[in-house]
Protein backbone atom coordinates (compact mmCIF):
# COMPACT_ATOMS: atom_id res chain seq x y z
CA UNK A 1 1.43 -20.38 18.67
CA UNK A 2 0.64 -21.63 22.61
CA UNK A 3 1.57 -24.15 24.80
CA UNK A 4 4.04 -27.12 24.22
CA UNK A 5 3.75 -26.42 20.06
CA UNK A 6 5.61 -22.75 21.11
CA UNK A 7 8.35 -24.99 23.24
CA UNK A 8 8.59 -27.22 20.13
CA UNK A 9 9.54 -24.31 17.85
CA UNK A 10 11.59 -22.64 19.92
CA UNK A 11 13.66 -25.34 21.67
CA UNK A 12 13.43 -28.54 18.69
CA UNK A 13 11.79 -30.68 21.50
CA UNK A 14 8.57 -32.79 20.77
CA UNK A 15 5.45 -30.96 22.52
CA UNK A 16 4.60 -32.86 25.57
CA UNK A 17 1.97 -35.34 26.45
CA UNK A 18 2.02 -35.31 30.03
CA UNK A 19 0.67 -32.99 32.59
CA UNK A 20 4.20 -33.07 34.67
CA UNK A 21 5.84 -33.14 31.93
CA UNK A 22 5.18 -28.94 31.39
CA UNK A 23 8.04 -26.58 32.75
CA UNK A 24 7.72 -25.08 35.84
CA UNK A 25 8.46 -21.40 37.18
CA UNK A 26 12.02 -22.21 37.80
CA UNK A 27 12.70 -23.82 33.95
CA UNK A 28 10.21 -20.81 32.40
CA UNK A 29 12.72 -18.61 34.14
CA UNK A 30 15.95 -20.20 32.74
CA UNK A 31 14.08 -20.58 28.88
CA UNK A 32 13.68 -16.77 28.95
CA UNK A 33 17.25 -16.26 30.04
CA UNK A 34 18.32 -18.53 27.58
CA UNK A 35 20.42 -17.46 24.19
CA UNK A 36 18.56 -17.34 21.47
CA UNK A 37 18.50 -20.73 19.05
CA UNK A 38 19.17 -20.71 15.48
CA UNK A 39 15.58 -20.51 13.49
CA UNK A 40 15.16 -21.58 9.88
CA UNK A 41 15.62 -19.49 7.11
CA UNK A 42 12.48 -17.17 6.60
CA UNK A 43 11.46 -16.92 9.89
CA UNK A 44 11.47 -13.90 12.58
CA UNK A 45 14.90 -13.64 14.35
CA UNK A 46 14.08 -13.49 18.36
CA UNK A 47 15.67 -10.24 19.51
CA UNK A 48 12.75 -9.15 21.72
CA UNK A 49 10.93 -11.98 22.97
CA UNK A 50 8.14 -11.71 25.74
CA UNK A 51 6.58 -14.49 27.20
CA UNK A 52 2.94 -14.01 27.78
CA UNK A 53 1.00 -15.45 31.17
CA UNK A 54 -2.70 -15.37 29.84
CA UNK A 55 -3.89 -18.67 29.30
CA UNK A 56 -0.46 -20.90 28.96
CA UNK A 57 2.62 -19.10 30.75
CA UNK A 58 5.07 -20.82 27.96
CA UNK A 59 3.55 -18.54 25.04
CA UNK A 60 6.56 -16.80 23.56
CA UNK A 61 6.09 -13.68 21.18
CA UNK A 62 8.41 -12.83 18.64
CA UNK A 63 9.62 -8.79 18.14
CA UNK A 64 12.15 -8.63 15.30
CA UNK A 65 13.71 -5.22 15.21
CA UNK A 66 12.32 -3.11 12.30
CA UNK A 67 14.07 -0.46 10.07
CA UNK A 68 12.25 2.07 8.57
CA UNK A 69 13.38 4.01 5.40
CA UNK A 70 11.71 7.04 4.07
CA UNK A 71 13.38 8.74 0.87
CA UNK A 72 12.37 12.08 0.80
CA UNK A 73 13.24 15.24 -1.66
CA UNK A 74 12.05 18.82 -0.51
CA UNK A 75 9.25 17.34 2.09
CA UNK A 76 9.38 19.88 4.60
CA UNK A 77 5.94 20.79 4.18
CA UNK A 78 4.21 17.45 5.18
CA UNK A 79 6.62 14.94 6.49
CA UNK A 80 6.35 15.96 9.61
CA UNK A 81 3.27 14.22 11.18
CA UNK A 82 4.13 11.29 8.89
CA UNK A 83 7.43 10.70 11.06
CA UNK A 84 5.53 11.34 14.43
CA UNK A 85 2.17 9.54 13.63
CA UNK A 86 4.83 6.26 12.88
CA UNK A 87 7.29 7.21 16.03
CA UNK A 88 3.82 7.57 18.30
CA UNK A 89 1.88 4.16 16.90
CA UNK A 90 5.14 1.93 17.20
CA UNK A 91 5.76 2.91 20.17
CA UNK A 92 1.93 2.15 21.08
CA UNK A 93 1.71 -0.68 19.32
CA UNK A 94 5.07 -2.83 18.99
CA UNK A 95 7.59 -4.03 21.27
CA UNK A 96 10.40 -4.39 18.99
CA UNK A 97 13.40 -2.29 18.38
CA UNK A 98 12.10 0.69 15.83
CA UNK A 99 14.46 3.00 13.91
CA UNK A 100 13.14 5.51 11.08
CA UNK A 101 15.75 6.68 8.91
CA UNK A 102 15.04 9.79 6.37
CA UNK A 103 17.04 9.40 3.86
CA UNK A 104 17.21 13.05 2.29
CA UNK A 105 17.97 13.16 -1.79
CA UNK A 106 19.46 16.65 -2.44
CA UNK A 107 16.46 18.90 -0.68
CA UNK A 108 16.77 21.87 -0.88
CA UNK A 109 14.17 23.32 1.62
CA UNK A 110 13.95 22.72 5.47
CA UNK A 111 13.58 18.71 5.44
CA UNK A 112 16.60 18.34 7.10
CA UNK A 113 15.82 20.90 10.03
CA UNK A 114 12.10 19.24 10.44
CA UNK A 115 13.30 16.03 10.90
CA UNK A 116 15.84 16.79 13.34
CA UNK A 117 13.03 18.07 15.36
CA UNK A 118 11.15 15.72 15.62
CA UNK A 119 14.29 13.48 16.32
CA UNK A 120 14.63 15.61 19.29
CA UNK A 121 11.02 14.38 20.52
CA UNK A 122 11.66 10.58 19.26
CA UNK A 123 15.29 9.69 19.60
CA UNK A 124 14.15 6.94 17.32
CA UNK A 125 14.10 8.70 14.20
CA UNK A 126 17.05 10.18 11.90
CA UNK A 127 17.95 11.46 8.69
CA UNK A 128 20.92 10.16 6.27
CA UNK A 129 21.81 12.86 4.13
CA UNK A 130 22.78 13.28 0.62
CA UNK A 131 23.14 17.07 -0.53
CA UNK A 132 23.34 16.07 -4.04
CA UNK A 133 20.13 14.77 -6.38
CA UNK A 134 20.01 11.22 -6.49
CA UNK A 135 16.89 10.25 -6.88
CA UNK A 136 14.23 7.96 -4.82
CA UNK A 137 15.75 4.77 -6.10
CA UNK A 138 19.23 6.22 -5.21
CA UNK A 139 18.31 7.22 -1.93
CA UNK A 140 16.91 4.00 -1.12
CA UNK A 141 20.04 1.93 -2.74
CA UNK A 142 21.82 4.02 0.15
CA UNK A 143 19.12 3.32 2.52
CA UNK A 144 19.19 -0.46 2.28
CA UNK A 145 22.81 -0.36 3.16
CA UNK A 146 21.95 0.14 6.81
CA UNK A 147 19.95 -3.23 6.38
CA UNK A 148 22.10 -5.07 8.71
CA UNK A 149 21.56 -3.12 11.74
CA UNK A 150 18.13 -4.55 11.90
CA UNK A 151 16.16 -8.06 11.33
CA UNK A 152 13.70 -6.34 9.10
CA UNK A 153 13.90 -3.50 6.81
CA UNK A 154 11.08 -1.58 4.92
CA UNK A 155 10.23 1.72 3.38
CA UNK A 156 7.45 3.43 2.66
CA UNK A 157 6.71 7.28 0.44
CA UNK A 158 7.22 10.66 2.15
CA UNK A 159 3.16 11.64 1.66
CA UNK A 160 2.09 8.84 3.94
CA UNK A 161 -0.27 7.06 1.65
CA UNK A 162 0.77 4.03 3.61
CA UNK A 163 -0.12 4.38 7.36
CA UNK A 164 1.61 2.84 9.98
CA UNK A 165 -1.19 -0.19 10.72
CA UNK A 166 -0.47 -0.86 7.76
CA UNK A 167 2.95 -0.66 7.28
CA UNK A 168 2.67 -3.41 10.81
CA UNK A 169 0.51 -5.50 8.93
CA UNK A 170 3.62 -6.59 6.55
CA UNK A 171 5.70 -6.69 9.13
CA UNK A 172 3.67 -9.05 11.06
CA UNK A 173 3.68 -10.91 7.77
CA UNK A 174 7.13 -10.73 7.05
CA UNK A 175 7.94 -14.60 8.58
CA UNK A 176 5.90 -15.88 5.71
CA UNK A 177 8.99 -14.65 2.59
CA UNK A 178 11.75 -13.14 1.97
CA UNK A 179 9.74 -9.90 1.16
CA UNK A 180 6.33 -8.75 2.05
CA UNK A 181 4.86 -6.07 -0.23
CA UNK A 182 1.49 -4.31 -0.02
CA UNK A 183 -0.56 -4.30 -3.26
CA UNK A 184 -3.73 -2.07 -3.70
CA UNK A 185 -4.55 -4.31 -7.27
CA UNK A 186 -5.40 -7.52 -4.97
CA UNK A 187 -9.17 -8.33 -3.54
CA UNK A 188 -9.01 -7.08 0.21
CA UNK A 189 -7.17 -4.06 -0.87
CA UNK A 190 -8.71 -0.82 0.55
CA UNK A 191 -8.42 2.66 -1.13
CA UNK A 192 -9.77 5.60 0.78
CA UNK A 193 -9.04 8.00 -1.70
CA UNK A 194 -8.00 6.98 -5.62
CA UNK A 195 -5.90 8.02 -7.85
CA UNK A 196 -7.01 10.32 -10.87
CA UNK A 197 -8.43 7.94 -13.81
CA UNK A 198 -5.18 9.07 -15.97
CA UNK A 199 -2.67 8.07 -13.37
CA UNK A 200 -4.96 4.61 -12.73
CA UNK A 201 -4.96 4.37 -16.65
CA UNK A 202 -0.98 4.73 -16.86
CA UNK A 203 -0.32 2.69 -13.72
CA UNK A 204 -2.15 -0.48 -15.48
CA UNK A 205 -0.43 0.57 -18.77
CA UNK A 206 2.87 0.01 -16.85
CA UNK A 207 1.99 -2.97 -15.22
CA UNK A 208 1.81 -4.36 -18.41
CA UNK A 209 4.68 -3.36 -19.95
CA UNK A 210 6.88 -4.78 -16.62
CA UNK A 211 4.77 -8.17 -16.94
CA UNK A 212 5.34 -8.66 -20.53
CA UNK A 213 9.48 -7.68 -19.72
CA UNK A 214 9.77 -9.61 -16.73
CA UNK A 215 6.89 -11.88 -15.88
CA UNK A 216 6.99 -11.29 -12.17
CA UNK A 217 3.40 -11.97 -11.99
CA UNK A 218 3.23 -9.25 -8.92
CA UNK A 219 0.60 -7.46 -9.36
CA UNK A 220 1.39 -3.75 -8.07
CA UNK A 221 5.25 -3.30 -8.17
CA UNK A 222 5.23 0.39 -7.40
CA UNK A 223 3.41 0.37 -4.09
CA UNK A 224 5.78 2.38 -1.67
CA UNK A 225 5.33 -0.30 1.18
CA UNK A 226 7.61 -3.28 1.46
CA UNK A 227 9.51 -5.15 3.83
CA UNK A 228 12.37 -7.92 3.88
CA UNK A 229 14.78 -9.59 5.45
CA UNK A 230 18.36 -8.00 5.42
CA UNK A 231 20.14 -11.42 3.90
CA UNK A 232 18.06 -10.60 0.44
CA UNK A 233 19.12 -7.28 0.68
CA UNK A 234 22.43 -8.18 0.96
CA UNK A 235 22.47 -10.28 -1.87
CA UNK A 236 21.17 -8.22 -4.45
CA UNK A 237 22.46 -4.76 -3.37
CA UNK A 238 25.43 -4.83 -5.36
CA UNK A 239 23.26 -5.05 -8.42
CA UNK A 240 20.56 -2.85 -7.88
CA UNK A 241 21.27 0.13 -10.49
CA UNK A 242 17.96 2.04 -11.05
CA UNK A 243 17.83 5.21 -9.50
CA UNK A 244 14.34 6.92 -10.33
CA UNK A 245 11.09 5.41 -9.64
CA UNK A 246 11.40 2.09 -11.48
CA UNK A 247 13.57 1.54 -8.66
CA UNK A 248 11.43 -1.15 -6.96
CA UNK A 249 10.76 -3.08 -10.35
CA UNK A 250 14.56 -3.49 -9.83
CA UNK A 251 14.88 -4.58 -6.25
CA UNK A 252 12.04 -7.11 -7.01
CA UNK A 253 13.36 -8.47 -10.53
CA UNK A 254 16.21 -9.29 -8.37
CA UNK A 255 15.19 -11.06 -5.63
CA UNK A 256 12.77 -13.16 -7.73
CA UNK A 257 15.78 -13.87 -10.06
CA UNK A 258 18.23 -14.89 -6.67
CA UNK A 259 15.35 -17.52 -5.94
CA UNK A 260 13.65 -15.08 -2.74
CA UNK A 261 10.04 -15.26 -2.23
CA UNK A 262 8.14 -12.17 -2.81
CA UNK A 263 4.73 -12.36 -0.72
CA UNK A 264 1.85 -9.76 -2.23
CA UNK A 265 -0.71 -8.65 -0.02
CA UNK A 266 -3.52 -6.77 0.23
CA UNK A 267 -2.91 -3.20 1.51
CA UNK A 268 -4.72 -0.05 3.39
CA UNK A 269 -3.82 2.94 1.11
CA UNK A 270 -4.93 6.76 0.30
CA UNK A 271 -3.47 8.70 -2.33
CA UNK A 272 -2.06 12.02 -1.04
CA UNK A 273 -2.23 15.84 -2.66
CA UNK A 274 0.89 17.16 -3.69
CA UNK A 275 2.56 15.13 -5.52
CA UNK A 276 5.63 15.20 -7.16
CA UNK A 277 5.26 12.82 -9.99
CA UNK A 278 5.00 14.50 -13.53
CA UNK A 279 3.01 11.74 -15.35
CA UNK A 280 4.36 11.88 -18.28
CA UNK A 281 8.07 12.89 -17.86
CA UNK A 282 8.16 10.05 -15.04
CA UNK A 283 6.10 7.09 -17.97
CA UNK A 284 9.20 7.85 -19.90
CA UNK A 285 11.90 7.46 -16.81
CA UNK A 286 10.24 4.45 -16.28
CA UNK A 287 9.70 3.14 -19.47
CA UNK A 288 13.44 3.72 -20.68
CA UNK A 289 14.71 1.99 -17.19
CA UNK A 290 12.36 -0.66 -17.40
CA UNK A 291 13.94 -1.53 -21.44
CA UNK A 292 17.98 -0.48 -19.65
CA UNK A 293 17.01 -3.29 -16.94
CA UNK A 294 15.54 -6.01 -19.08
CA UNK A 295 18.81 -5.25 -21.92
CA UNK A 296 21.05 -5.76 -18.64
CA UNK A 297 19.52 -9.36 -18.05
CA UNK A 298 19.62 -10.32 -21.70
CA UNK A 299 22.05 -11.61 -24.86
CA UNK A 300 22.02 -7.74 -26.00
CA UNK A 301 23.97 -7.10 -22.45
CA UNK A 302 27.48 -6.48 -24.06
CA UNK A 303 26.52 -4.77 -26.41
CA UNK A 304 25.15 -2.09 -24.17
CA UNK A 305 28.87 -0.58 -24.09
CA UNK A 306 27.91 0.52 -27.63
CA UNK A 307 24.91 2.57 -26.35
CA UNK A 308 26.31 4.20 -23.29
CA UNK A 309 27.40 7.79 -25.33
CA UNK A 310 23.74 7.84 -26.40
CA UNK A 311 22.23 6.91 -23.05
CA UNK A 312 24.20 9.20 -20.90
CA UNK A 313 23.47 12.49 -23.30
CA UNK A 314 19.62 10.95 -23.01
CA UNK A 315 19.04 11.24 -19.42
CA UNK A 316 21.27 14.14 -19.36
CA UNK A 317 19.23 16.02 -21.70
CA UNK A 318 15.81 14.83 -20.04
CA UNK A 319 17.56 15.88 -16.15
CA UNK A 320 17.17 12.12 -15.45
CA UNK A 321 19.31 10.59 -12.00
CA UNK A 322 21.50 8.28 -14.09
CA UNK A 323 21.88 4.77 -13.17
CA UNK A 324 24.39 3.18 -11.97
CA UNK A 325 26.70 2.09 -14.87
CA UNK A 326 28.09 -1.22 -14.58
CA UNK A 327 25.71 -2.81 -12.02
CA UNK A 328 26.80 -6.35 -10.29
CA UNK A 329 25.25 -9.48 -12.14
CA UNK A 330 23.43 -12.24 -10.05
């Protein structure tokens, strides 16, 4: 946005219409030194602001501060250049306030020791610790508590599969909803390297079953890249309750149910080696959360006190992170 159209957002003034009617040095000065005003609801919060000289001097860009969460379980081997290829482009290539927070699920290699190295390089980056399994939805449920130290807050996988252009892209996109998520099942999507034909097979499987529970219309829910704003968090943390990796059919469920706007975009994406999803023990974690989370939100809800005996022995026999047991109902 340029010219007067920038001084009408920021200050609720008409643009102007007259020549002498545009600020001068002296009033450009003050407007920078100027508190910030209250936006509307959805839009960027204007922490960082820089005004820009080329062209119109009263262009004013907006630089919400950004937290990034990674949840990772026995990544020593390659998280490393995933933290410092994000620490080195946002650094590069934003202006804002940029924190990376590893959020470690009960490893039980060296994460812990590589991360603090490369803390030591980019003071930006740090690790939240939890010695005991909890799983990648439980280490993000932990993550997202730190939501309010930022005006954004987003997460991404441990292997990278998201880089950080686009990881930026959502966050440039983030003033359009409450929550920006990447999608590689939209046209404009681009895959450099695809997933096997059986994990592609139960991936669309899956998106089925979550449509025909929910009706989200969304059409990749387990993309690992997503960002929103910290007041959604806050209103739905209390009731997020999956802890394995149908965690983000729960965080989205939510905020469509609290009336948030979930944005789905077209994402840059390349599936990485090494990977620690067992296809089929993982299709049943799913499933079974998927059926917990739509009984939750339906008439059969008390009677899931019935069924708790059965469910706890069930994910204790299958080594399952059990989820949290009487979640918060919006």
């Amino acid at each position: 946005m340029r010219g007067p159209q920038c001084w009408q957002k920021l200050f609720d003034r008409p643009p102007s219409r007259f020549a002498h009617d545009v600020p001068n040095e002296k009033q450009v000065h003050r407007a920078r030194l100027a508190p910030n005003p209250p936006l509307a609801r959805g839009k960027l919060f204007p922490r960082h602001r820089r005004a820009s000289c080329v062209n119109n001097p009263l262009v004013v860009e907006v630089f919400p501060s950004v937290l990034l969460l990674i949840p990772a379980y026995n990544e020593e081997a390659r998280i490393e250049p995933v933290l410092r290829s994000y620490a080195q482009f946002f650094r590069a290539h934003y202006q804002g306030k940029f924190q990376l927070v590893v959020v470690l699920n009960g490893c039980r290699d060296n994460t812990l020791g590589v991360v603090r190295r490369v803390g030591a390089d980019f003071p930006e980056v740090s690790a939240l610790e939890f010695p005991a399994p909890i799983g990648k939805g439980g280490a993000l449920i932990e993550g997202l508590r730190l939501a309010p130290r930022a005006d954004l807050v987003g997460y991404v996988d441990a292997d990278g599969a998201t880089e950080p252009p686009a990881f930026l892209d959502l966050v440039r996109r983030s003033g359009e909803a409450d929550c920006v998520i990447g999608s590689r099942w939209i046209p404009g999507a681009v895959i450099h390297q695809s997933q096997s034909s059986r994990r592609q097979f139960a991936s669309r499987v899956f998106h089925r079953i979550v449509q025909f529970f929910f009706r989200m219309n969304i059409r990749d829910t387990q993309c690992g890249a997503k960002v929103i704003h910290p007041a959604a968090v806050q209103k739905i943390h209390a009731s997020l309750c999956i802890a394995d990796m149908a965690f983000d059919i729960n965080l989205l469920f939510l905020l469509k149910r609290a009336g948030f706007r979930v944005l789905e975009v077209p994402t840059e994406w390349t599936d990485k080696t090494g990977s620690k999803v067992a296809l089929g023990k993982t299709s049943l974690t799913m499933l079974l959360s998927v059926i917990r989370l739509r009984t939750i939100y339906s008439p059969l809800n008390p009677l899931r006190k019935l069924f708790a005996p059965a469910e706890t022995w069930l994910y204790q026999k299958l080594n399952l992170y059990p989820p949290n047991p009487d979640p918060k109902l919006h």
